[in-house]
PDB file of N, CA and C in Angstrom:
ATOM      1  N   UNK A   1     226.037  83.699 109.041  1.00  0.00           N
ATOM      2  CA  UNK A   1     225.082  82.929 108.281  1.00  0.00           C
ATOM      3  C   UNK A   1     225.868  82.038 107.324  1.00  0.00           C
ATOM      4  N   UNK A   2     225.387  80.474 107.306  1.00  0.00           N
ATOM      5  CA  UNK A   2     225.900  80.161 106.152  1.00  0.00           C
ATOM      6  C   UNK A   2     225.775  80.271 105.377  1.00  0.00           C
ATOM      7  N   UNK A   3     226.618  80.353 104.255  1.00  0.00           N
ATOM      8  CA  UNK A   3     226.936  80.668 102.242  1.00  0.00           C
ATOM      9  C   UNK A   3     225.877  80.291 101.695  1.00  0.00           C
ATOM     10  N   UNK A   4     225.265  78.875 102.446  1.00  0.00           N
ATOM     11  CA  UNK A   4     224.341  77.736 101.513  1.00  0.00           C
ATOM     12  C   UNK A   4     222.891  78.095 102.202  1.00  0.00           C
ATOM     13  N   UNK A   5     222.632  79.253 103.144  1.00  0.00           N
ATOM     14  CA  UNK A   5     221.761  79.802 103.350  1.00  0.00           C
ATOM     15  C   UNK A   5     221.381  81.208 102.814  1.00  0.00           C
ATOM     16  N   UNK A   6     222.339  82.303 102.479  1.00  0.00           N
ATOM     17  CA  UNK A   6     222.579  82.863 102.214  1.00  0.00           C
ATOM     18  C   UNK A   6     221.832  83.691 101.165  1.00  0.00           C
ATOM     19  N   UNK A   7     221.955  82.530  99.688  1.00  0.00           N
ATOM     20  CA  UNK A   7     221.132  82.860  98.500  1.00  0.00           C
ATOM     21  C   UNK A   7     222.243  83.845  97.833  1.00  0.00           C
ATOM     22  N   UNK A   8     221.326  83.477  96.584  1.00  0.00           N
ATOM     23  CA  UNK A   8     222.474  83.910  95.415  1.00  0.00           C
ATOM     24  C   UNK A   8     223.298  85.530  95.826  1.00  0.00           C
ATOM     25  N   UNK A   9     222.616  86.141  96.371  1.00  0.00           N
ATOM     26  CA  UNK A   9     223.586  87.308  96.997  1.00  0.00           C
ATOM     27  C   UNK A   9     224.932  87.288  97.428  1.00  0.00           C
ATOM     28  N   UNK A  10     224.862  86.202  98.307  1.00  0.00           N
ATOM     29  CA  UNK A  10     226.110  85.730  98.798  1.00  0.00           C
ATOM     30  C   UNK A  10     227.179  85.788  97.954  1.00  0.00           C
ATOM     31  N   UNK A  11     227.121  85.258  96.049  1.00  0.00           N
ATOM     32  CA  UNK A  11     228.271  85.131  95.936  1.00  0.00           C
ATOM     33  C   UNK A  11     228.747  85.905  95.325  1.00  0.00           C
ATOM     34  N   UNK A  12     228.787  87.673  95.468  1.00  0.00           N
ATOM     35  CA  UNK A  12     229.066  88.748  95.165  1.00  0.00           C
ATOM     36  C   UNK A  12     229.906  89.158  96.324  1.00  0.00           C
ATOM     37  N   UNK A  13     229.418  88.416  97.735  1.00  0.00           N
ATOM     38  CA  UNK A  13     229.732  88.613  98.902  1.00  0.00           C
ATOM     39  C   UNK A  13     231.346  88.109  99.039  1.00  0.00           C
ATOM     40  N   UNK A  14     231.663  89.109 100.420  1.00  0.00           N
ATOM     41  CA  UNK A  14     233.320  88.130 101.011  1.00  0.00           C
ATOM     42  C   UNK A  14     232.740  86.673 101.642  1.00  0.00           C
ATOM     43  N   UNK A  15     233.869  85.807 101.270  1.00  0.00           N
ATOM     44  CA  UNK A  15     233.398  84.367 102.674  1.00  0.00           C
ATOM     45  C   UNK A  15     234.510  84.377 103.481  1.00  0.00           C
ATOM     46  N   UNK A  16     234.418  84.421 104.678  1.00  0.00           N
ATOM     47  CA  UNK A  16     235.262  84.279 105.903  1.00  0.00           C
ATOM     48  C   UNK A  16     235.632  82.822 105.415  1.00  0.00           C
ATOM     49  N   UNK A  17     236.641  82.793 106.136  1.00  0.00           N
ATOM     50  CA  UNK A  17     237.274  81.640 106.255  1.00  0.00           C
ATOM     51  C   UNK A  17     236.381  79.993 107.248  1.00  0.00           C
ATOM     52  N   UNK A  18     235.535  80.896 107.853  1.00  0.00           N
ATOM     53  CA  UNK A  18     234.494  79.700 108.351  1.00  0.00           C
ATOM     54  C   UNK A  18     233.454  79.723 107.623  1.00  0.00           C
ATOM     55  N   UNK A  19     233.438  79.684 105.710  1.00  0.00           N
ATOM     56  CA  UNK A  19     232.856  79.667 105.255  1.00  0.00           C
ATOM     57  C   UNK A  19     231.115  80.257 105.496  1.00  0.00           C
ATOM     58  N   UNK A  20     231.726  81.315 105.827  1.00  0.00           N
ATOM     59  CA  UNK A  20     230.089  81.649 105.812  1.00  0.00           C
ATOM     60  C   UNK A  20     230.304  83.368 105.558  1.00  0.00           C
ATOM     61  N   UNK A  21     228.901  84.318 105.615  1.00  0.00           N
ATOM     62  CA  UNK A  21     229.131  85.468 104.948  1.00  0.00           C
ATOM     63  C   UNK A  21     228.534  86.518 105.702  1.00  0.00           C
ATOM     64  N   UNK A  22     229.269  88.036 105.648  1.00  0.00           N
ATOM     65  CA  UNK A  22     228.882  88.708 106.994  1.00  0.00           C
ATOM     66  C   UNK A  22     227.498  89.204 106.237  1.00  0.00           C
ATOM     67  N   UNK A  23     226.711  89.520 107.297  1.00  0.00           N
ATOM     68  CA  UNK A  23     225.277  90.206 106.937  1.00  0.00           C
ATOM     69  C   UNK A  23     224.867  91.229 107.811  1.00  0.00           C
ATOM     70  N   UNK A  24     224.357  92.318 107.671  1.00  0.00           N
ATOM     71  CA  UNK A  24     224.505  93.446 107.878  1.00  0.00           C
ATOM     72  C   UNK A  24     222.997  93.623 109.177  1.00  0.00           C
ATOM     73  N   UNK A  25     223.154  93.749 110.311  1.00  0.00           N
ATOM     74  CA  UNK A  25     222.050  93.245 111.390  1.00  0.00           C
ATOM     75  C   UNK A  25     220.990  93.791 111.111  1.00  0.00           C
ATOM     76  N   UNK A  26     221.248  95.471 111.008  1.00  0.00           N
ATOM     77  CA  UNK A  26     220.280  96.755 110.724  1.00  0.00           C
ATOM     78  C   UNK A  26     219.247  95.982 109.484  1.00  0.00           C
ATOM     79  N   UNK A  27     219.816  95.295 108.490  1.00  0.00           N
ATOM     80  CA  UNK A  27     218.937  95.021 107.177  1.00  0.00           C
ATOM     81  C   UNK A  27     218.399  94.078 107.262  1.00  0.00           C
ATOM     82  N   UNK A  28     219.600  93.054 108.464  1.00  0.00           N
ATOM     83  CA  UNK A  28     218.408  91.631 108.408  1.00  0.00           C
ATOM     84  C   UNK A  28     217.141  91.624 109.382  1.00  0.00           C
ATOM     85  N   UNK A  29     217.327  92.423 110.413  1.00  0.00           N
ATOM     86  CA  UNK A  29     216.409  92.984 111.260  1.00  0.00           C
ATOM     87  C   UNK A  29     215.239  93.328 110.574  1.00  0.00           C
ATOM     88  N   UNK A  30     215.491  94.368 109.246  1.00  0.00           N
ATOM     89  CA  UNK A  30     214.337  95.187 108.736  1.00  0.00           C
ATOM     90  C   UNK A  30     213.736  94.260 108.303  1.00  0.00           C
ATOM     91  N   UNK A  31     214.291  93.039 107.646  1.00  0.00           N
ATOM     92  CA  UNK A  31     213.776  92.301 106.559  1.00  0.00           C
ATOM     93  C   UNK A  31     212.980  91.218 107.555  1.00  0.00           C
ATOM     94  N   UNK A  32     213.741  91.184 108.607  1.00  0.00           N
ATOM     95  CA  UNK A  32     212.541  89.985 109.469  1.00  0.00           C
ATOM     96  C   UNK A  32     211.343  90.652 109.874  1.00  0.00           C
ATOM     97  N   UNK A  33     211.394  91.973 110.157  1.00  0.00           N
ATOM     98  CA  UNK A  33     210.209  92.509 110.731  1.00  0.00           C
ATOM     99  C   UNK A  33     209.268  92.686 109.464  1.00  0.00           C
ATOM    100  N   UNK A  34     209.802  92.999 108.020  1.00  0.00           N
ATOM    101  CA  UNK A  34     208.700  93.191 106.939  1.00  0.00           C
ATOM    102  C   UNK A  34     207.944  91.675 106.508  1.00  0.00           C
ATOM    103  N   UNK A  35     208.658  90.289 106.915  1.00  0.00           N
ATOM    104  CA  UNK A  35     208.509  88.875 106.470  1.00  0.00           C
ATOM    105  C   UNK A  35     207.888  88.516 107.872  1.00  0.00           C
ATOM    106  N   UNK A  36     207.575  89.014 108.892  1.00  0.00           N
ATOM    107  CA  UNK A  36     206.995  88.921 110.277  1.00  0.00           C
ATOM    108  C   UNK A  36     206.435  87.367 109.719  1.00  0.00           C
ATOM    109  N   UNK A  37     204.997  88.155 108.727  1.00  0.00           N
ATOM    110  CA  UNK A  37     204.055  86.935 108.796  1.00  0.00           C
ATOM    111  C   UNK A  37     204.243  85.355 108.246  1.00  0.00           C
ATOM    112  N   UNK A  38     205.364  85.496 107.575  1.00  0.00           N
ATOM    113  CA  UNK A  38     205.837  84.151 106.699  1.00  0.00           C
ATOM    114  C   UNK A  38     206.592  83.328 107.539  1.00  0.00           C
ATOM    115  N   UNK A  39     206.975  83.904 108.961  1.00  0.00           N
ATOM    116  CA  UNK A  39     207.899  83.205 109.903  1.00  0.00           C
ATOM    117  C   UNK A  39     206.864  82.075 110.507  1.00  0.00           C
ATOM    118  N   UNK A  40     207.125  81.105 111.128  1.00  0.00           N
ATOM    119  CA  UNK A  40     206.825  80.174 111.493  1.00  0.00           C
ATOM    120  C   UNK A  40     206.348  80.545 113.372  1.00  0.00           C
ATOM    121  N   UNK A  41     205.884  80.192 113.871  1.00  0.00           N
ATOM    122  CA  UNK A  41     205.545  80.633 114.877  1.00  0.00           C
ATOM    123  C   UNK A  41     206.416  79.975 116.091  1.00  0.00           C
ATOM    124  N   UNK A  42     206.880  79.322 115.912  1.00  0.00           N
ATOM    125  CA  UNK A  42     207.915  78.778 116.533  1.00  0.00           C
ATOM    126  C   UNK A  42     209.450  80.218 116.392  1.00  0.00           C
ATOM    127  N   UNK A  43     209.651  80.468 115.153  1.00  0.00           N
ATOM    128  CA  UNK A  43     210.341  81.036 114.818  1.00  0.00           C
ATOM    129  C   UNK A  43     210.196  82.658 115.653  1.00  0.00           C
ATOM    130  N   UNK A  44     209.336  83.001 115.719  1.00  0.00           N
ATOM    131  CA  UNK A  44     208.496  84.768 116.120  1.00  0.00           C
ATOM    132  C   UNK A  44     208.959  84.423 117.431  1.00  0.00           C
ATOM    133  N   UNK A  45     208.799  82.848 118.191  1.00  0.00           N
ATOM    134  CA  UNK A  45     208.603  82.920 119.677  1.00  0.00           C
ATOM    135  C   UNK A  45     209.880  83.259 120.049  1.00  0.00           C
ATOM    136  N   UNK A  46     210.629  82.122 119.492  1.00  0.00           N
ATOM    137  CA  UNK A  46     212.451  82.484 119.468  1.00  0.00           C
ATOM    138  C   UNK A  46     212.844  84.261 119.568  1.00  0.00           C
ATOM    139  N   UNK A  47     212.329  84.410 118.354  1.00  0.00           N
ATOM    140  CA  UNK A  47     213.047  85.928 118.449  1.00  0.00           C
ATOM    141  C   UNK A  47     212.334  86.992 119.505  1.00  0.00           C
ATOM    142  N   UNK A  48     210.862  86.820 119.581  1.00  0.00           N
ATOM    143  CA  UNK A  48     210.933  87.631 121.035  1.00  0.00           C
ATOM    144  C   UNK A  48     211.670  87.227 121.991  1.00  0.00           C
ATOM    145  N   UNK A  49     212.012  85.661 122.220  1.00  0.00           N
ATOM    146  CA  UNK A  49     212.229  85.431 123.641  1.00  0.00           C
ATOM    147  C   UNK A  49     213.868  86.502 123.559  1.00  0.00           C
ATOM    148  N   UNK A  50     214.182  86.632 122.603  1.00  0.00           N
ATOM    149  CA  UNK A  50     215.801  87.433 121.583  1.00  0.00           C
ATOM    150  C   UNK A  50     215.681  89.229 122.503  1.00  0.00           C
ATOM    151  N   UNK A  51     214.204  89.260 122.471  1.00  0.00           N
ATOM    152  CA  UNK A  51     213.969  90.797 122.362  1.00  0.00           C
ATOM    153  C   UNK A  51     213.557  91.339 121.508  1.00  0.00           C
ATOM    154  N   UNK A  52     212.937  90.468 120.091  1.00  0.00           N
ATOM    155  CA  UNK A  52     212.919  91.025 119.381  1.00  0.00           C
ATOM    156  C   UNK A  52     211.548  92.001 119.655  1.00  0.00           C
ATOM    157  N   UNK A  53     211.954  93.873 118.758  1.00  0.00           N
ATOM    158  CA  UNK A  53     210.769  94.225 118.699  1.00  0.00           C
ATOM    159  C   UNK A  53     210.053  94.335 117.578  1.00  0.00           C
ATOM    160  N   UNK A  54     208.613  93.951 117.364  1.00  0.00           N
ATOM    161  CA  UNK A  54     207.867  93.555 116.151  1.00  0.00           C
ATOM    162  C   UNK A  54     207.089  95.441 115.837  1.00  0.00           C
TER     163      UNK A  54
END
């Protein structure tokens, strides 16, 4: 993810050298499935087509 997406969390965070910051899948996972409804529907389609499970 990039730094400048990231949010102020980030800069507590390490930055790789391709400027950007590791994020932890298990949490970003949780956090997309609790923000389900704020996603864009375009966005939901993407991640099922991913596998995602809701």
């Amino acid at each position: 993810m990039p730094v400048e997406d990231a949010g102020p969390a980030a800069t507590s965070r390490e930055i790789t050298p391709e400027n950007t910051v590791p994020v932890a899948l298990g949490m970003w996972s949780a956090n997309v499935r609790r923000r389900a409804d704020k996603l864009t529907t375009e966005c939901r389609a993407d991640l099922g087509q991913l596998g995602m499970c809701w």
